[in-house]
Protein backbone atom coordinates (compact mmCIF):
# COMPACT_ATOMS: atom_id res chain seq x y z
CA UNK A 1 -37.04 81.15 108.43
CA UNK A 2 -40.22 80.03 110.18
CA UNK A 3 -41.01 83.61 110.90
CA UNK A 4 -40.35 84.90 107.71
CA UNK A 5 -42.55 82.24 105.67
CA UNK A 6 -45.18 82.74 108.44
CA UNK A 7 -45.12 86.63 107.49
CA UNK A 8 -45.51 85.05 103.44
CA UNK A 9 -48.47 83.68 104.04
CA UNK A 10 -49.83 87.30 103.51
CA UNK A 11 -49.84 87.72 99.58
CA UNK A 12 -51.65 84.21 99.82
CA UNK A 13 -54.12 86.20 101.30
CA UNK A 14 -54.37 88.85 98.30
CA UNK A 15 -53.66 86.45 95.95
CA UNK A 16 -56.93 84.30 96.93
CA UNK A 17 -59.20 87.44 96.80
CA UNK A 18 -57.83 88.52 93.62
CA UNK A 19 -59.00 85.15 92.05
CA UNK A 20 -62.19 85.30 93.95
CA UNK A 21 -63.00 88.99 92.30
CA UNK A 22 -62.02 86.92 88.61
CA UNK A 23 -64.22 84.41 89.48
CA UNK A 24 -67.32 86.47 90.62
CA UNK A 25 -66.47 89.20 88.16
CA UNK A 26 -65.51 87.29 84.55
CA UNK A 27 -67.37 83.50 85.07
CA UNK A 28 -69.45 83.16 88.06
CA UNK A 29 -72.95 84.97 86.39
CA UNK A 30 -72.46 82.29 83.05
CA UNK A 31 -71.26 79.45 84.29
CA UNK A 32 -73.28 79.17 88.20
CA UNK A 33 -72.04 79.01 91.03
CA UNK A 34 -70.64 75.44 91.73
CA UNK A 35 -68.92 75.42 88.67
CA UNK A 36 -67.16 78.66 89.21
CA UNK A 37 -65.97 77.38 92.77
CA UNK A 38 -64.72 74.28 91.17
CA UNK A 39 -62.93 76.50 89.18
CA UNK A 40 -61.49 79.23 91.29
CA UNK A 41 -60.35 76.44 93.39
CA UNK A 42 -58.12 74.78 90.68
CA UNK A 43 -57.08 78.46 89.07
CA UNK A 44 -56.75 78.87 93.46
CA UNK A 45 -54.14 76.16 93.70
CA UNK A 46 -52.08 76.75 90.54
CA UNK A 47 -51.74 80.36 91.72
CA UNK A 48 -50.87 79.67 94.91
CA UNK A 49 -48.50 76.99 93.38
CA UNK A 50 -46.72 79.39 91.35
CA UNK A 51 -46.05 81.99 94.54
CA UNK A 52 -44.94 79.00 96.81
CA UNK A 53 -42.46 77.87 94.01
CA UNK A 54 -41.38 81.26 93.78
CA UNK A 55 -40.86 81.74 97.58
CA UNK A 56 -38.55 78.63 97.32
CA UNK A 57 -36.17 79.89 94.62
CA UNK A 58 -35.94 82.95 96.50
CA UNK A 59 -36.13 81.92 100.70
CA UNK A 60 -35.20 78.39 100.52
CA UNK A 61 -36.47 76.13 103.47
CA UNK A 62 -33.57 73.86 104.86
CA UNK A 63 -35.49 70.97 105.94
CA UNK A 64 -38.66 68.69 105.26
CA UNK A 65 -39.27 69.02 108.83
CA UNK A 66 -39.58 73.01 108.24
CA UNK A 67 -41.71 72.87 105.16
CA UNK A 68 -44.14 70.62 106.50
CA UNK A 69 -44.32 72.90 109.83
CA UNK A 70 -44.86 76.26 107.23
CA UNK A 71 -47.62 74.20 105.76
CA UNK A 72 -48.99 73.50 108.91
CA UNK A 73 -48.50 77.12 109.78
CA UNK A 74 -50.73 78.52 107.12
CA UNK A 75 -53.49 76.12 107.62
CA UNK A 76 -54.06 77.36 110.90
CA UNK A 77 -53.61 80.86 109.32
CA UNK A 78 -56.10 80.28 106.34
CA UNK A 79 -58.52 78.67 108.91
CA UNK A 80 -58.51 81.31 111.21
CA UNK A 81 -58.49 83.95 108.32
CA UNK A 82 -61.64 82.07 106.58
CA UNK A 83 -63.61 81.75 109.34
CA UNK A 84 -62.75 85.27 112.00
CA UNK A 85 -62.45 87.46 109.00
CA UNK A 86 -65.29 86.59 107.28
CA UNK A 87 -67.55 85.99 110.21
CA UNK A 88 -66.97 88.52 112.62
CA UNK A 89 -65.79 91.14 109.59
CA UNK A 90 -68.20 90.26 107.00
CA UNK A 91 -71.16 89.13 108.82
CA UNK A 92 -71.37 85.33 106.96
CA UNK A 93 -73.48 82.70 108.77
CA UNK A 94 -70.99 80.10 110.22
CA UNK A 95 -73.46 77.62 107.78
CA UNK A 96 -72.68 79.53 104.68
CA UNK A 97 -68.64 79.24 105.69
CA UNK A 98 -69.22 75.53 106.57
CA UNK A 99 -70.97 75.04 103.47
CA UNK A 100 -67.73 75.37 101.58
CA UNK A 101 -66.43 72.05 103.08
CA UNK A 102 -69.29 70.02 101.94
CA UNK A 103 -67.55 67.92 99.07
CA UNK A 104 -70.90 65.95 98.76
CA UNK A 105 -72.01 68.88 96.99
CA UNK A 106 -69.90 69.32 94.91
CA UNK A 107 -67.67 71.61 97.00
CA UNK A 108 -63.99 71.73 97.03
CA UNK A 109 -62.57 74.20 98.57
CA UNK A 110 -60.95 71.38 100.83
CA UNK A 111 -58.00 71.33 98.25
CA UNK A 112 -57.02 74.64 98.71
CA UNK A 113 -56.54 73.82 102.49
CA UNK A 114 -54.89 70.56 101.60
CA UNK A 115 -52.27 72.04 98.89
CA UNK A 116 -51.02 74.96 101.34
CA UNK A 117 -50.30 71.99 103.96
CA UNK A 118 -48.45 70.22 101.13
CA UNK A 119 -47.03 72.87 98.98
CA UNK A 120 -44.35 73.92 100.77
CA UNK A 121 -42.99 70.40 101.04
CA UNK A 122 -43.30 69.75 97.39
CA UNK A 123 -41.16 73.14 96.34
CA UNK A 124 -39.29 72.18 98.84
CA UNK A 125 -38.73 68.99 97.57
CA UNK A 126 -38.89 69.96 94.04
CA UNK A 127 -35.81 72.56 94.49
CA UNK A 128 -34.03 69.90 96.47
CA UNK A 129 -34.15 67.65 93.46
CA UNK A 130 -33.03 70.84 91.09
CA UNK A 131 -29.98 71.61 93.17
CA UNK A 132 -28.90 68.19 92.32
């Protein structure tokens, strides 16, 4: 199972650009830039919410101990994703990338990182509490 939710980490991947193109394409140019990270990463997390539930009516994980590991899984994933891909591929300054973690400014991309640690806990938690 470990495997397979490590391989579902993927559409995570799509899904996240797909709301960054909404964001830079439909809101960024009216509403600046902070404010369209601020929201990209809330519209970020409910997406990625609705997938992870998703993934847990479909592949359910069969322990707390598991779902914490996934989530622990795809932070090292997004991490080295964020920072590899968009360094080496895309050229960005390791400032600009950093940038995004600096929650004094208003940045908070942080909660993206911490609700893919967390989410798969809380579905599976949630369906836990459903199959009750």
């Amino acid at each position: 199972m470990i495997l397979k939710y490590t391989l579902l980490w993927i559409p995570l991947v799509f899904i996240a650009i797909l709301n960054g193109a909404i964001r830079d394409l439909i809101y960024k140019d009216s509403l600046g830039d902070l404010a369209a990270h601020q929201i990209s990463t809330a519209t970020g997390i409910v997406l990625f919410g609705i997938y992870i539930w998703a993934l847990g009516l479909k592949w359910k994980l069969e322990s707390a101990r598991q779902a914490i590991t996934v989530g622990l899984i795809w932070l090292g994933l997004t991490l080295a994703f964020e920072f590899l891909f968009f360094h080496y591929a895309m050229g960005h300054p390791w400032h600009v990338l950093l940038d995004a973690y600096n929650i004094f400014a208003g940045k908070i991309w942080v909660l993206v990182l911490v609700f893919v640690v967390i989410a798969p806990w809380l579905s599976y938690t949630a369906h836990q509490k459903r199959a009750k």
